[in-house]
PDB file of N, CA and C in Angstrom:
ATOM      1  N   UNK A   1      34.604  70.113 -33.461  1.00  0.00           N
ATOM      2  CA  UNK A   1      34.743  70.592 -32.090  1.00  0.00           C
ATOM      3  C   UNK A   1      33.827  69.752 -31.203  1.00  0.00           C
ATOM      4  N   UNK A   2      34.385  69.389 -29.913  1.00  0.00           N
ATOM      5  CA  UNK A   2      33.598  68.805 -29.589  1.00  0.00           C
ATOM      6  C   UNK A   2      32.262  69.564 -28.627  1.00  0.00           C
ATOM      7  N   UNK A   3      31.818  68.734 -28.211  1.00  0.00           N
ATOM      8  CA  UNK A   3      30.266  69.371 -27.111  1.00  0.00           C
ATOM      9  C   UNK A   3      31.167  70.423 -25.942  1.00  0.00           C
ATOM     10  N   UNK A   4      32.054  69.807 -25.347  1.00  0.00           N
ATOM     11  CA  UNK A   4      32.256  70.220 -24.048  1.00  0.00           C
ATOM     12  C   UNK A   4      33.022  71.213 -24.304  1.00  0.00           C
ATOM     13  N   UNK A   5      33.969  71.225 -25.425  1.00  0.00           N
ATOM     14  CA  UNK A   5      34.775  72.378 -26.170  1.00  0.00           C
ATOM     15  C   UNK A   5      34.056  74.339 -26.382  1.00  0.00           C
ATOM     16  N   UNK A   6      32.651  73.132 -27.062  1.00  0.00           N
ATOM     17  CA  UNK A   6      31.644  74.170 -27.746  1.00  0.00           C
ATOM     18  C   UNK A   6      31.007  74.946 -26.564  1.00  0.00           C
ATOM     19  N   UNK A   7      31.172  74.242 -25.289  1.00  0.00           N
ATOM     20  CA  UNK A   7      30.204  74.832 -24.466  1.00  0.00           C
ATOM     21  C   UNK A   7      30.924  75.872 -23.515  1.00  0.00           C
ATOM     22  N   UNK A   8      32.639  75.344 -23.641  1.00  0.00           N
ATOM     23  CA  UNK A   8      33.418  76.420 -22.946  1.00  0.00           C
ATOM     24  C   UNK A   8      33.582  77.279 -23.579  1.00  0.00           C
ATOM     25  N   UNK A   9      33.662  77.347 -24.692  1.00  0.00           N
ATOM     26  CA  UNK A   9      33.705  78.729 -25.793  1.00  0.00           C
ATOM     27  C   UNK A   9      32.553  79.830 -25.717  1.00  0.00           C
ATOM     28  N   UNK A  10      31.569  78.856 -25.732  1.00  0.00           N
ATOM     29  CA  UNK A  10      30.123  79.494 -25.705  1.00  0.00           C
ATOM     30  C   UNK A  10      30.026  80.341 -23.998  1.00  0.00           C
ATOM     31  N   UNK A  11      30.698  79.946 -23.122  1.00  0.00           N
ATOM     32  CA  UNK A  11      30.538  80.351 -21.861  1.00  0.00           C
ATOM     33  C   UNK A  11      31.646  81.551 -21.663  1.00  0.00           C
ATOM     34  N   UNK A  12      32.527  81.756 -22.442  1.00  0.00           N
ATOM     35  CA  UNK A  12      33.587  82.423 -22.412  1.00  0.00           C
ATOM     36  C   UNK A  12      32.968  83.916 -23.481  1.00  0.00           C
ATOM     37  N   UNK A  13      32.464  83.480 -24.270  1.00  0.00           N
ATOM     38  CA  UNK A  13      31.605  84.746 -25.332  1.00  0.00           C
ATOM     39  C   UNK A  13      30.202  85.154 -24.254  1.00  0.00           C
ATOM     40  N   UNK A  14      29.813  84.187 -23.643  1.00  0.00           N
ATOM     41  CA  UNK A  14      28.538  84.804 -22.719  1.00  0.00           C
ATOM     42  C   UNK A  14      29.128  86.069 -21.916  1.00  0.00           C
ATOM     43  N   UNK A  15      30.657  85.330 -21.276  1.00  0.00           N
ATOM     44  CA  UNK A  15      30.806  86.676 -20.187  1.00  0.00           C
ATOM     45  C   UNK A  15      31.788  87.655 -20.378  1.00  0.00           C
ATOM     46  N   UNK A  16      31.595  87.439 -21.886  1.00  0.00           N
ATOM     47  CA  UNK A  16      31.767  89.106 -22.124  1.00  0.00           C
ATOM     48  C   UNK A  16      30.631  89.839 -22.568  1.00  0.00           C
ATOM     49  N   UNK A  17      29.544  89.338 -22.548  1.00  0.00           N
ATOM     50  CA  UNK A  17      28.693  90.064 -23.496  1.00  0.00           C
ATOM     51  C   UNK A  17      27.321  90.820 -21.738  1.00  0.00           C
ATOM     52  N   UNK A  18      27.148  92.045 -22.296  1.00  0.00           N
ATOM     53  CA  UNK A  18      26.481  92.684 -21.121  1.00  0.00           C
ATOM     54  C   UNK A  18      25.350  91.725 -21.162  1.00  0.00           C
ATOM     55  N   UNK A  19      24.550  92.379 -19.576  1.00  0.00           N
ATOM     56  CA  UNK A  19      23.230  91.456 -19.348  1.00  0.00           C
ATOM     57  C   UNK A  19      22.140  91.458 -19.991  1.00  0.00           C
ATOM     58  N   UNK A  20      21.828  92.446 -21.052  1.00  0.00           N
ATOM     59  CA  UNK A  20      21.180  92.857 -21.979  1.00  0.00           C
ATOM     60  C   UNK A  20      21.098  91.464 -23.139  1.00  0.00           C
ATOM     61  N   UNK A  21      22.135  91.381 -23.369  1.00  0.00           N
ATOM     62  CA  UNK A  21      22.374  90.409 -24.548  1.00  0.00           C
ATOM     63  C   UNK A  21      22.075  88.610 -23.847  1.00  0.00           C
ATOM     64  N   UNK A  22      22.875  89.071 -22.952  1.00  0.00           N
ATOM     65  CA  UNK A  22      22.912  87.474 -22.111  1.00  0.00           C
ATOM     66  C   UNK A  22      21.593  87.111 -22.284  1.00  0.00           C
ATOM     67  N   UNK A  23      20.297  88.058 -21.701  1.00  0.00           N
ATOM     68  CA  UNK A  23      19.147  87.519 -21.736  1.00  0.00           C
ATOM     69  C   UNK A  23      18.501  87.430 -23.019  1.00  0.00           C
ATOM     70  N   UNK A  24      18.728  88.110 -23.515  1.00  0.00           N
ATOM     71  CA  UNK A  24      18.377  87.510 -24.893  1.00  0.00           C
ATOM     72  C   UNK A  24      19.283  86.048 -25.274  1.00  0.00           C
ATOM     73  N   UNK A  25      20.086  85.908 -25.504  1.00  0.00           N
ATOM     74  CA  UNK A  25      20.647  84.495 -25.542  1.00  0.00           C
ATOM     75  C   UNK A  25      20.245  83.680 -24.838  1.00  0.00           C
ATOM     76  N   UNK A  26      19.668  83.520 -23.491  1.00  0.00           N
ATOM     77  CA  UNK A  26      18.802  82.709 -22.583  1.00  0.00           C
ATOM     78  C   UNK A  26      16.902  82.303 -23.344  1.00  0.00           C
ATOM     79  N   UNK A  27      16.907  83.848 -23.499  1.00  0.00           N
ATOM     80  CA  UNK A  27      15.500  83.784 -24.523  1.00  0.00           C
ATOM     81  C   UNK A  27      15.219  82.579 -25.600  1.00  0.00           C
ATOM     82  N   UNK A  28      16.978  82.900 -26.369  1.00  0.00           N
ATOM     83  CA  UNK A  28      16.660  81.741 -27.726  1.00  0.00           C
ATOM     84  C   UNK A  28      16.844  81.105 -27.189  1.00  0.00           C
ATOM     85  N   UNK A  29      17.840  80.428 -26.079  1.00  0.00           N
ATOM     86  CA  UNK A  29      18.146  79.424 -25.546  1.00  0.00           C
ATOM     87  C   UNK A  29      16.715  78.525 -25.076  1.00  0.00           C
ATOM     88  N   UNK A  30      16.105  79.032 -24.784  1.00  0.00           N
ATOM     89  CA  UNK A  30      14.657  78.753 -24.121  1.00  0.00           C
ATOM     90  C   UNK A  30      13.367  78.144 -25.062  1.00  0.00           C
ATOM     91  N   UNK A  31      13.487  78.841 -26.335  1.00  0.00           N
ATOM     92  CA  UNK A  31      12.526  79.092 -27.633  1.00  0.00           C
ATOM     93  C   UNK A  31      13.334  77.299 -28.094  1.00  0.00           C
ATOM     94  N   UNK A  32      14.743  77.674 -28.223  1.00  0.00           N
ATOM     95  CA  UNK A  32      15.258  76.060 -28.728  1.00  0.00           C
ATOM     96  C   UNK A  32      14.693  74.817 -28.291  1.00  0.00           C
ATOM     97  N   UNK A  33      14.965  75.205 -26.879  1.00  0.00           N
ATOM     98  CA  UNK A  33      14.488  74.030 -25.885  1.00  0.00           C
ATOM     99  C   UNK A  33      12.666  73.132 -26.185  1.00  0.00           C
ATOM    100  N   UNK A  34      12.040  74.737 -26.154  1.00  0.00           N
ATOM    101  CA  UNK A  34      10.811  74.527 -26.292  1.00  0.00           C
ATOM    102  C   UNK A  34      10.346  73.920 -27.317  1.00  0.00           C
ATOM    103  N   UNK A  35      10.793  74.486 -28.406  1.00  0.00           N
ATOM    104  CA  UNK A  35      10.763  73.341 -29.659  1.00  0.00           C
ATOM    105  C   UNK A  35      11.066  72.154 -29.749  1.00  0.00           C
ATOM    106  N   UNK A  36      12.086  72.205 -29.245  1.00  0.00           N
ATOM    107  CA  UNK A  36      12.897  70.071 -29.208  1.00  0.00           C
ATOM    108  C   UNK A  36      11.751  69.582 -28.034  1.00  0.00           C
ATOM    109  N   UNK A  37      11.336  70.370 -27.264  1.00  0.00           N
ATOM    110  CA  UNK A  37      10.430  69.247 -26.201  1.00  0.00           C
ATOM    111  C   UNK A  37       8.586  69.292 -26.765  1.00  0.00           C
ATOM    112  N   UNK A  38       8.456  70.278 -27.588  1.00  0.00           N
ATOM    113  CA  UNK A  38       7.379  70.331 -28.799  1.00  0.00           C
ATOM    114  C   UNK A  38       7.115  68.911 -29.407  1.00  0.00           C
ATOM    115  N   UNK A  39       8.669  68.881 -30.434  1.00  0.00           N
ATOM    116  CA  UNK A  39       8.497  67.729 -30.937  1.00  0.00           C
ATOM    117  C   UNK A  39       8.600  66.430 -30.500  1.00  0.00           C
ATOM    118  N   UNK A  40       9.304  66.517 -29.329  1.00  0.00           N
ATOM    119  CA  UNK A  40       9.176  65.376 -28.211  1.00  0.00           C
ATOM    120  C   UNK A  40       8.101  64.914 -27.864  1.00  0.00           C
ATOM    121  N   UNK A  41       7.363  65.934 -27.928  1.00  0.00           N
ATOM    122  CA  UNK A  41       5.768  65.472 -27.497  1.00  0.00           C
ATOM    123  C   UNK A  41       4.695  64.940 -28.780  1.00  0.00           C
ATOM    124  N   UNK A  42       5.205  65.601 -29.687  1.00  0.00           N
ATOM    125  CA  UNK A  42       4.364  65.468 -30.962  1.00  0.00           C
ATOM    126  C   UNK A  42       4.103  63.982 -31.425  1.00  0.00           C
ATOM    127  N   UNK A  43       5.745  63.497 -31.988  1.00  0.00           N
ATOM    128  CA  UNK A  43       5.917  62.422 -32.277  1.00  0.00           C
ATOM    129  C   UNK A  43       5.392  61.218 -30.970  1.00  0.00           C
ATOM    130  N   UNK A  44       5.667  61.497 -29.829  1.00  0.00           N
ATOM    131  CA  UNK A  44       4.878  60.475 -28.849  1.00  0.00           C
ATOM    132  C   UNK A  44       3.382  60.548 -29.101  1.00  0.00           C
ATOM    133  N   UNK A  45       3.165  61.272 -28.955  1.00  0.00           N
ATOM    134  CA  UNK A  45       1.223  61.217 -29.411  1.00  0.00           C
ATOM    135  C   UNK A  45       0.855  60.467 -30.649  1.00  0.00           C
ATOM    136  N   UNK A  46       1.869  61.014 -31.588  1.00  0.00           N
ATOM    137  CA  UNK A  46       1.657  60.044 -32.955  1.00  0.00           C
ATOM    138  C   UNK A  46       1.855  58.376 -32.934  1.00  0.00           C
ATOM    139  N   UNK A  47       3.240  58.526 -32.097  1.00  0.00           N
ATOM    140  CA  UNK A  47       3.460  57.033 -31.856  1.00  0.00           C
ATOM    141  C   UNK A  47       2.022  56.197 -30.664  1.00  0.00           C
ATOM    142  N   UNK A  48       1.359  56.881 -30.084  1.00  0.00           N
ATOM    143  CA  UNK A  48       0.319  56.245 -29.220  1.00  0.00           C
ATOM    144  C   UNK A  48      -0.989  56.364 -30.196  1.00  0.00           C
ATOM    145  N   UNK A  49      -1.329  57.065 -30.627  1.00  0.00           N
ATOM    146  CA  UNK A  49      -2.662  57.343 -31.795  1.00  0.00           C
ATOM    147  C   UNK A  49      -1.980  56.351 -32.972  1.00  0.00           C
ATOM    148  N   UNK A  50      -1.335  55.940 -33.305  1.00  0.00           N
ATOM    149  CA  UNK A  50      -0.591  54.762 -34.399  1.00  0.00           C
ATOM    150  C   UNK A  50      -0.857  53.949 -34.191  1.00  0.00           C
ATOM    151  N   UNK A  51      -0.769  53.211 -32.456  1.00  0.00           N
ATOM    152  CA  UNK A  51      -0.479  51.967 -32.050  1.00  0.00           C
ATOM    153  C   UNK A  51      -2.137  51.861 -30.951  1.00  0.00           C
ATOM    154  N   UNK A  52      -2.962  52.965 -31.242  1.00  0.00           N
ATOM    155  CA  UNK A  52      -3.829  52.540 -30.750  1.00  0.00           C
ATOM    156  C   UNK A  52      -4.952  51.838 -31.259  1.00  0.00           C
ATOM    157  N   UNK A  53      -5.769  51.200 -30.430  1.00  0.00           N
ATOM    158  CA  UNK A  53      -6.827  50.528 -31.463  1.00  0.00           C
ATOM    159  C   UNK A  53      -8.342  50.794 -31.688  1.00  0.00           C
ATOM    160  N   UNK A  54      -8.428  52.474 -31.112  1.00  0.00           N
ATOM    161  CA  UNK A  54      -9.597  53.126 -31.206  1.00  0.00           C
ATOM    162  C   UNK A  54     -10.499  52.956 -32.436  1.00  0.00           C
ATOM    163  N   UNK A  55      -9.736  52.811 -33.498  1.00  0.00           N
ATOM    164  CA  UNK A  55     -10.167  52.945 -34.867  1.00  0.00           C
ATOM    165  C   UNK A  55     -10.197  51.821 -35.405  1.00  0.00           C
ATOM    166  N   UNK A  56      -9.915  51.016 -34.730  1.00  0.00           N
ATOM    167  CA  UNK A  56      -9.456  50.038 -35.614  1.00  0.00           C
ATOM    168  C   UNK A  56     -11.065  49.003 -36.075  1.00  0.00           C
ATOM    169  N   UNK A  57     -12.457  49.792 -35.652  1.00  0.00           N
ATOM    170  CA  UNK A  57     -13.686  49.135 -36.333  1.00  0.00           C
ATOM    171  C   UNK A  57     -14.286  50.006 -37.750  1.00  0.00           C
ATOM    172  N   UNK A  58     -13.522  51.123 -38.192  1.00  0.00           N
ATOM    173  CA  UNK A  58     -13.786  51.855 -39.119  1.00  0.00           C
ATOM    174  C   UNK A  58     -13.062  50.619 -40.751  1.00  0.00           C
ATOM    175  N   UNK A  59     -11.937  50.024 -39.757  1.00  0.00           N
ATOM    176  CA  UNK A  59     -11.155  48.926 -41.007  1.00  0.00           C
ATOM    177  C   UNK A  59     -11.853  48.100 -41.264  1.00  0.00           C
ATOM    178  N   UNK A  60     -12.290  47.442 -40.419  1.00  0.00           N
ATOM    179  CA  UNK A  60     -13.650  46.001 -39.858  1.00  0.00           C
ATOM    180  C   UNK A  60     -15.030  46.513 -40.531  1.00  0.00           C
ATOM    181  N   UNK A  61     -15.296  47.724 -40.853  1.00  0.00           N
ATOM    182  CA  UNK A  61     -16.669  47.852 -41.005  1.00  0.00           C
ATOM    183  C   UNK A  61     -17.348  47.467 -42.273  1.00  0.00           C
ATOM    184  N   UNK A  62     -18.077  47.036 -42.646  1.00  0.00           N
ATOM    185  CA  UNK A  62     -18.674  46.668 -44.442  1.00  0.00           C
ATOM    186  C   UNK A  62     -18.934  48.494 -44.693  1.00  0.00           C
ATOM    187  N   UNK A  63     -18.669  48.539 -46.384  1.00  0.00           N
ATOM    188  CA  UNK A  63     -19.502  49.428 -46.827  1.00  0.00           C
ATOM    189  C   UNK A  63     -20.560  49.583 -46.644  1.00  0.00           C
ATOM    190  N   UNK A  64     -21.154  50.954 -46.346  1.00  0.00           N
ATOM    191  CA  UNK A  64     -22.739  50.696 -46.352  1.00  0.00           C
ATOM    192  C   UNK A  64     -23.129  51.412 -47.573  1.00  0.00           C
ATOM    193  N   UNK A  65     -22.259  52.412 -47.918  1.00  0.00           N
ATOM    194  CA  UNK A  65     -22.375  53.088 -49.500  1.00  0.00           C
ATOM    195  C   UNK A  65     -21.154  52.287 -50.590  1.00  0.00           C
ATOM    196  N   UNK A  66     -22.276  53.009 -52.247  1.00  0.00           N
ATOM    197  CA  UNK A  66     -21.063  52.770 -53.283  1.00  0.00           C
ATOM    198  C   UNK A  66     -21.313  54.219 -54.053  1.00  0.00           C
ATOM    199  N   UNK A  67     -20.495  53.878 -54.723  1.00  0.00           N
ATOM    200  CA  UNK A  67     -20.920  55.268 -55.882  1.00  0.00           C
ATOM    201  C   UNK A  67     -22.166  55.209 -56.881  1.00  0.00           C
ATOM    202  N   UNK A  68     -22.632  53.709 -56.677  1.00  0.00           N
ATOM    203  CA  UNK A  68     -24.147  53.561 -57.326  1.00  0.00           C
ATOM    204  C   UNK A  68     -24.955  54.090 -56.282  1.00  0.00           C
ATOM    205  N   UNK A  69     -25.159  54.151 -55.193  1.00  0.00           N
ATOM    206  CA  UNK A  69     -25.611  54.971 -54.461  1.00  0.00           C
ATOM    207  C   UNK A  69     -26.394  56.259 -54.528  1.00  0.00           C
ATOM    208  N   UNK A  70     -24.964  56.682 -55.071  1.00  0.00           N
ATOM    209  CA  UNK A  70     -25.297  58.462 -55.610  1.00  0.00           C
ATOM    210  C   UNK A  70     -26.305  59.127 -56.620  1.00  0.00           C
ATOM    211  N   UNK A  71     -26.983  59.534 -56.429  1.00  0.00           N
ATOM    212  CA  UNK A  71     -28.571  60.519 -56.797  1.00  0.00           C
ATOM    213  C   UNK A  71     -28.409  61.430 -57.979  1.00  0.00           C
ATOM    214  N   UNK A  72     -27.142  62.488 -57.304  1.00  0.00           N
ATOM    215  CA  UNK A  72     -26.922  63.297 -57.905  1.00  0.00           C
ATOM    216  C   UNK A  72     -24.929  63.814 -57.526  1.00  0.00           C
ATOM    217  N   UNK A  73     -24.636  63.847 -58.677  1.00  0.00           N
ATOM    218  CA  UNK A  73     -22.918  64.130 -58.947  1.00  0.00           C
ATOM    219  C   UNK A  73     -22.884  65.777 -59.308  1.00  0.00           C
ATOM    220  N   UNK A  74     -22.022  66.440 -58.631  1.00  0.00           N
ATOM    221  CA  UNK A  74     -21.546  67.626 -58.212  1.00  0.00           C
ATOM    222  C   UNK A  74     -20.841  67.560 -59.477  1.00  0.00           C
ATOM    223  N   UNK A  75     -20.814  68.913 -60.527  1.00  0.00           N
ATOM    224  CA  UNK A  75     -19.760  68.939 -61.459  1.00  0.00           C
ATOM    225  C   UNK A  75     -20.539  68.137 -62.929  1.00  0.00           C
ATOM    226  N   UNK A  76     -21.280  67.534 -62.854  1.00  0.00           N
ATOM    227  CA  UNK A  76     -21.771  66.438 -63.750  1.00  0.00           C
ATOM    228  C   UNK A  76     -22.645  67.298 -64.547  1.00  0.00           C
ATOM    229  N   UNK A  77     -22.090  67.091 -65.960  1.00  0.00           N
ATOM    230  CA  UNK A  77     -22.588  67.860 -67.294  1.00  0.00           C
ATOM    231  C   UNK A  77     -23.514  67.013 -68.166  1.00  0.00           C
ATOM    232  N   UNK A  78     -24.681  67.650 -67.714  1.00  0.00           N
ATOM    233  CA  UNK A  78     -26.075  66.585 -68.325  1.00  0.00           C
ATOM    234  C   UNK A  78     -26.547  67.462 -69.648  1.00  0.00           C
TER     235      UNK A  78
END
């Protein structure tokens, strides 16, 4: 079926249904929306924090520790 099909059908079941219901169908209608523009936003932030280069001296940096380092090991059966 297509979009424009789906949407006259969908508009034809709206007006039969009392105003009670309608708004609830506006409700989910709303909750849908909010989600798709959620993840709209999500994935852009990811894509700018990805491509940014805030971090990029944590890659550049020398070790300053090793595991010879370590004093004392958590778990370690002496």
């Amino acid at each position: 079926m297509t979009r424009d099909k789906l949407v006259q059908k969908t508009i034809q079941h709206l007006s039969k249904l009392p105003n009670q219901k309608i708004q609830e169908v506006s409700d989910y209608a709303e909750t849908l929306l909010r989600g798709i523009d959620q993840k709209i936003l999500a994935e852009g932030m990811q894509q700018l924090v990805s491509e940014a280069k805030a971090f990029d001296f944590l890659a550049e940096d020398d070790d300053l520790y090793s595991a010879a380092d370590v004093i004392e090991k958590y778990g370690d059966q002496r």
